[in-house]
C-alpha atoms as a PDB file:
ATOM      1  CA  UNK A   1     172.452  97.408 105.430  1.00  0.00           C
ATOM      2  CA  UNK A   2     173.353 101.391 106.161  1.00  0.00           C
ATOM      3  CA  UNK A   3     176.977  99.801 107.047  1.00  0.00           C
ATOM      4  CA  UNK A   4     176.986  98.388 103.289  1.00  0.00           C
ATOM      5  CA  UNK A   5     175.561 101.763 102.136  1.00  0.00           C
ATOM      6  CA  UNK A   6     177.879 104.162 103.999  1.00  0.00           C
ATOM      7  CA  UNK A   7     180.698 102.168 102.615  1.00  0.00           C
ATOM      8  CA  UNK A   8     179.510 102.178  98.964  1.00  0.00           C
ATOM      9  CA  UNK A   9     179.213 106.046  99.358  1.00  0.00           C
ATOM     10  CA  UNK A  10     183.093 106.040 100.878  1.00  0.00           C
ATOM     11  CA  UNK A  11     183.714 104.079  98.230  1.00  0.00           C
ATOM     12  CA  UNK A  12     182.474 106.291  95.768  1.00  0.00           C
ATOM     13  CA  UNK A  13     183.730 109.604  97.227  1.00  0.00           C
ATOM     14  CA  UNK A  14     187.340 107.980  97.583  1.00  0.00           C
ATOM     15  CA  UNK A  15     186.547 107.557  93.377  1.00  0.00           C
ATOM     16  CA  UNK A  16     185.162 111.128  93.009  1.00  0.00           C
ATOM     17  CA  UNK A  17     181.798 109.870  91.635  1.00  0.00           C
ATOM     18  CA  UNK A  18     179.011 110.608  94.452  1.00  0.00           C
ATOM     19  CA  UNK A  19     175.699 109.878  93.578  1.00  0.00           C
ATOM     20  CA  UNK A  20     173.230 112.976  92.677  1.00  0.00           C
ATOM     21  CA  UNK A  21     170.236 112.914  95.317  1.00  0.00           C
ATOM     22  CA  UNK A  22     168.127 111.040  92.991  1.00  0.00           C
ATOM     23  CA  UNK A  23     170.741 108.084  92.657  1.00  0.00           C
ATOM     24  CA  UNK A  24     170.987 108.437  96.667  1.00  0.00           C
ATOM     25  CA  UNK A  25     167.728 108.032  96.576  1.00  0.00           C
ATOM     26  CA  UNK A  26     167.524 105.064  94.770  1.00  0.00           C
ATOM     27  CA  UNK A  27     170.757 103.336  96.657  1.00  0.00           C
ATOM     28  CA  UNK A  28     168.741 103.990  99.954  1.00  0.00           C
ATOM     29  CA  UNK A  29     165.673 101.736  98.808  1.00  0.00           C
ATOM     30  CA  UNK A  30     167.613  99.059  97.606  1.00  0.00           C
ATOM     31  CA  UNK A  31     167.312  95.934  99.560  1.00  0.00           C
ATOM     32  CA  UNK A  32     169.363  92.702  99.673  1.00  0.00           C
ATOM     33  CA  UNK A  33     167.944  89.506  98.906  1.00  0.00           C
ATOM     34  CA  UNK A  34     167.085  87.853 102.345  1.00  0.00           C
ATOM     35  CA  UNK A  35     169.310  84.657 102.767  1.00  0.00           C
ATOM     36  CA  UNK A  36     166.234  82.692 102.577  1.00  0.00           C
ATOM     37  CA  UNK A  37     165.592  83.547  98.912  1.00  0.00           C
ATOM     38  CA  UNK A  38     169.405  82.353  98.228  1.00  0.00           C
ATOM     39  CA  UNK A  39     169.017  79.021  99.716  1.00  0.00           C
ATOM     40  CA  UNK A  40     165.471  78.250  98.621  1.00  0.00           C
ATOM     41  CA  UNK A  41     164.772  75.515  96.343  1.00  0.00           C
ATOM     42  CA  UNK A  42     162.168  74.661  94.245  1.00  0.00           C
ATOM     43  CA  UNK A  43     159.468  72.313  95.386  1.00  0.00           C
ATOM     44  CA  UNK A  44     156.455  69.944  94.640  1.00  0.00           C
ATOM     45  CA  UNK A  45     153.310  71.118  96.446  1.00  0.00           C
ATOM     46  CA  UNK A  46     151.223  68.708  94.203  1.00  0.00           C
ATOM     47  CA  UNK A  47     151.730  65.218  92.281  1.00  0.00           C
ATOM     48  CA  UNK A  48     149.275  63.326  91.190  1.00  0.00           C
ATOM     49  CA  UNK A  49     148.876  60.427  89.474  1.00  0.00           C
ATOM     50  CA  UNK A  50     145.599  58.639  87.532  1.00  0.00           C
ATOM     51  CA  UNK A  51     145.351  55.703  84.669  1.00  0.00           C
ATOM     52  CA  UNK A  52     142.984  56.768  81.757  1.00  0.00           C
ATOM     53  CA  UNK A  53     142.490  53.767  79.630  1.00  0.00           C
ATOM     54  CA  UNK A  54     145.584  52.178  79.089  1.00  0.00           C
ATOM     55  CA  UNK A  55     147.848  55.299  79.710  1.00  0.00           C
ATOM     56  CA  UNK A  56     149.253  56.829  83.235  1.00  0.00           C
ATOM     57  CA  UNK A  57     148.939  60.061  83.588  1.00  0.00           C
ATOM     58  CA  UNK A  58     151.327  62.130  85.735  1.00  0.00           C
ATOM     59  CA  UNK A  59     151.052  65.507  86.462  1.00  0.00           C
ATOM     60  CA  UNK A  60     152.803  68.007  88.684  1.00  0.00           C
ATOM     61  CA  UNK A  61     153.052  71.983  89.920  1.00  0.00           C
ATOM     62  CA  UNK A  62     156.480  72.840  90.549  1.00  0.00           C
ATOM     63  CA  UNK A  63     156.698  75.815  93.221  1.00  0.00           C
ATOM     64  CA  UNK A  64     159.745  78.297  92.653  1.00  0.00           C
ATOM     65  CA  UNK A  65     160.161  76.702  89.671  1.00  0.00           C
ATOM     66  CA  UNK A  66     162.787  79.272  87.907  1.00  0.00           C
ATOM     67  CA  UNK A  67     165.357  77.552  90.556  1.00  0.00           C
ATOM     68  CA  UNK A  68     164.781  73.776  89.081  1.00  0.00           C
ATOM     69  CA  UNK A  69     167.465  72.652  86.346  1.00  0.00           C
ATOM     70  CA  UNK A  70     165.309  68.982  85.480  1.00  0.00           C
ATOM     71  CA  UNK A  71     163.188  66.491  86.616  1.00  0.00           C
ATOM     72  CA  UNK A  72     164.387  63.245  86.757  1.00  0.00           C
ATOM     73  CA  UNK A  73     160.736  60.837  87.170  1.00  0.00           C
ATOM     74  CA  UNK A  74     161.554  57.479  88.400  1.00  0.00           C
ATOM     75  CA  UNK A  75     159.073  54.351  89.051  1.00  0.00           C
ATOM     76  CA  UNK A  76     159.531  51.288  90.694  1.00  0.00           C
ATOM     77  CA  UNK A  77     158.132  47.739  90.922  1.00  0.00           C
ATOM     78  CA  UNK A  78     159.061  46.839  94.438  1.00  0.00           C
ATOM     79  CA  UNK A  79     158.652  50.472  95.412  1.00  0.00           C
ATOM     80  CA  UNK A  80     162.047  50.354  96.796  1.00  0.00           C
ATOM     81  CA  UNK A  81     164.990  49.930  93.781  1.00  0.00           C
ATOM     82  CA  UNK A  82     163.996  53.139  91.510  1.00  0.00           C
ATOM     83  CA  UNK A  83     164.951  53.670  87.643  1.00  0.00           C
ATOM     84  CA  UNK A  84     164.646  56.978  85.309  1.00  0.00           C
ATOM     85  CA  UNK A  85     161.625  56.841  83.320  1.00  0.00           C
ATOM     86  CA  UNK A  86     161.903  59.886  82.007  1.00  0.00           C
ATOM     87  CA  UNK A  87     164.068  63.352  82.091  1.00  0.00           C
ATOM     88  CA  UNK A  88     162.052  66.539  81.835  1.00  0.00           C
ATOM     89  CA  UNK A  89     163.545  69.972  81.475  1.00  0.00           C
ATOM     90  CA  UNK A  90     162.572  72.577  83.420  1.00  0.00           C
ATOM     91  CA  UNK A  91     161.301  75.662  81.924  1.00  0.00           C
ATOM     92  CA  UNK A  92     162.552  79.610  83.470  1.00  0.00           C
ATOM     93  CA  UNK A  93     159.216  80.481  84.088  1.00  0.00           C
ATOM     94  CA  UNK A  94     159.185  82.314  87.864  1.00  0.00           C
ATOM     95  CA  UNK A  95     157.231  80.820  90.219  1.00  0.00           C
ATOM     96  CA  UNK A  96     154.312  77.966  90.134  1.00  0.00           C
ATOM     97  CA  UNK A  97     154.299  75.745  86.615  1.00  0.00           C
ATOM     98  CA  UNK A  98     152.779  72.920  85.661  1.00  0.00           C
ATOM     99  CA  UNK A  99     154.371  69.693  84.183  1.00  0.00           C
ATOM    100  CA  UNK A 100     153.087  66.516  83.378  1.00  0.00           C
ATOM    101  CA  UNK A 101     154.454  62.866  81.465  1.00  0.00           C
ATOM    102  CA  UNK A 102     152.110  59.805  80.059  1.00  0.00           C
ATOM    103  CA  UNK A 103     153.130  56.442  79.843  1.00  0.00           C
ATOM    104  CA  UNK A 104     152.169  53.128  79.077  1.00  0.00           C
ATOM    105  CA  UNK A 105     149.682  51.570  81.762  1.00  0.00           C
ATOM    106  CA  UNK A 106     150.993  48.755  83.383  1.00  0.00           C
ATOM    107  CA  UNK A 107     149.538  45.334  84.738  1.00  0.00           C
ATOM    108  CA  UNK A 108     151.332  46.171  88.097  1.00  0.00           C
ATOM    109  CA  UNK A 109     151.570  48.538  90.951  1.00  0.00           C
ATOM    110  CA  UNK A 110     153.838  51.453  90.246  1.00  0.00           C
ATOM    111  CA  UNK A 111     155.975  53.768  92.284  1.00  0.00           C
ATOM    112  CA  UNK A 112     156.268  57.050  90.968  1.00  0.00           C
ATOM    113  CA  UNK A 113     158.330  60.073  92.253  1.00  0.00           C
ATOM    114  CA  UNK A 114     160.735  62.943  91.419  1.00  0.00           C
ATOM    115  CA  UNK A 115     164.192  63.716  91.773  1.00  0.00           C
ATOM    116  CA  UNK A 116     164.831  67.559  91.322  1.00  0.00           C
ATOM    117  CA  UNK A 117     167.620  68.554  90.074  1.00  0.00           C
ATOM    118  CA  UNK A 118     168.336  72.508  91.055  1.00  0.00           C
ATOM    119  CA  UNK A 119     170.650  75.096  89.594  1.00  0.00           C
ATOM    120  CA  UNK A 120     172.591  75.410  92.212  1.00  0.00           C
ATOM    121  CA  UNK A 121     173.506  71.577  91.518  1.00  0.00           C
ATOM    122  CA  UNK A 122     171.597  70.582  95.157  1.00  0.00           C
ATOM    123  CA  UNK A 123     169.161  67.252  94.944  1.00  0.00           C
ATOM    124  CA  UNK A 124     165.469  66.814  96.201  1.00  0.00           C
ATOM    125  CA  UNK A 125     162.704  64.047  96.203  1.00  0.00           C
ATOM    126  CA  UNK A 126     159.407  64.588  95.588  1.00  0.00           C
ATOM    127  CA  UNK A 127     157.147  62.560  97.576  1.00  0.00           C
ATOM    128  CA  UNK A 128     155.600  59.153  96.127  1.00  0.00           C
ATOM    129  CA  UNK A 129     152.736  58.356  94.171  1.00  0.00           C
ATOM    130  CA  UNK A 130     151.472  55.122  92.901  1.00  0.00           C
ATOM    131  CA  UNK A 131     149.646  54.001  89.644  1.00  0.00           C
ATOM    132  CA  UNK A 132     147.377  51.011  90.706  1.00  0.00           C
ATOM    133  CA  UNK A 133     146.046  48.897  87.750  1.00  0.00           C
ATOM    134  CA  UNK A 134     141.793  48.930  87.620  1.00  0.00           C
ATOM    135  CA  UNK A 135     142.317  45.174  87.752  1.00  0.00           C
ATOM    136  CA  UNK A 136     144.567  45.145  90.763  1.00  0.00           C
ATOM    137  CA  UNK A 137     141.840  47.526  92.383  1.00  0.00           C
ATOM    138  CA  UNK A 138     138.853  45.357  92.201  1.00  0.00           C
ATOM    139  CA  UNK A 139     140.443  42.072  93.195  1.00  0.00           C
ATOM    140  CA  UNK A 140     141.858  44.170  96.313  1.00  0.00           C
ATOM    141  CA  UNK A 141     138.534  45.320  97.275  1.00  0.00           C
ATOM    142  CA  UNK A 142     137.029  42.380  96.749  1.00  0.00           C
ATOM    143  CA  UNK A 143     139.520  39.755  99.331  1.00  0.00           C
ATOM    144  CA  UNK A 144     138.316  42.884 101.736  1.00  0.00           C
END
């Protein structure tokens, strides 16, 4: 960093503008973004998933979430060939947010999960949740 900063100040005497001690100041406390902060992406610490009535509810917190571009939420049958369900925007709040999506309940066991799609045009998966019909519950419990 005092390389970067004794060549800015070359650069700046070579162009006959060097800073006042107050700008000097201010150049000195400057700090790069670490090169973990570049790379970072955003992430899913929570996903849940619960069936009130008739309807699915899905609901997610989205950590680092200014670096998300959309959420792509796919569900599957077989839990194994996926299809979009829905496309959600992300929003440019910094940090944690919240998003969630409702659907239709369905008489069979769903597959739920997330592909992120980042600003930086990079790809992540959330992990998988599943939406298991009350019906499909009790007759499992029961052949227990």
């Amino acid at each position: 960093m005092k390389i970067i900063y004794r060549c800015f100040i070359c650069l700046l005497l070579i162009a006959g503008q060097y800073p006042s001690s107050a700008q000097n100041a201010q150049l000195a406390n400057m700090v790069a973004p670490s090169p973990d902060a570049l790379t970072s992406k955003a992430t899913i610490p929570s996903f849940n998933c619960s069936i009130i009535g008739n309807r699915i509810l899905l609901n997610w917190s989205v950590d680092a979430n200014q670096l998300a571009d959309k959420f792509i939420l796919e569900k599957s049958v077989s839990g194994k060939r996926f299809v979009v369900a829905a496309l959600i925007f992300g929003t440019d709040k910094a940090g944690l947010d919240e998003y969630e999506f409702h659907e239709k309940a369905s008489s069979s066991k769903i597959t739920y999960r997330i592909r992120i799609l980042h600003k930086d045009e990079s790809v992540t998966y959330s992990e998988a949740v599943f939406a298991v019909p009350v019906s499909k519950q009790k007759k499992n419990k029961s052949s227990v």
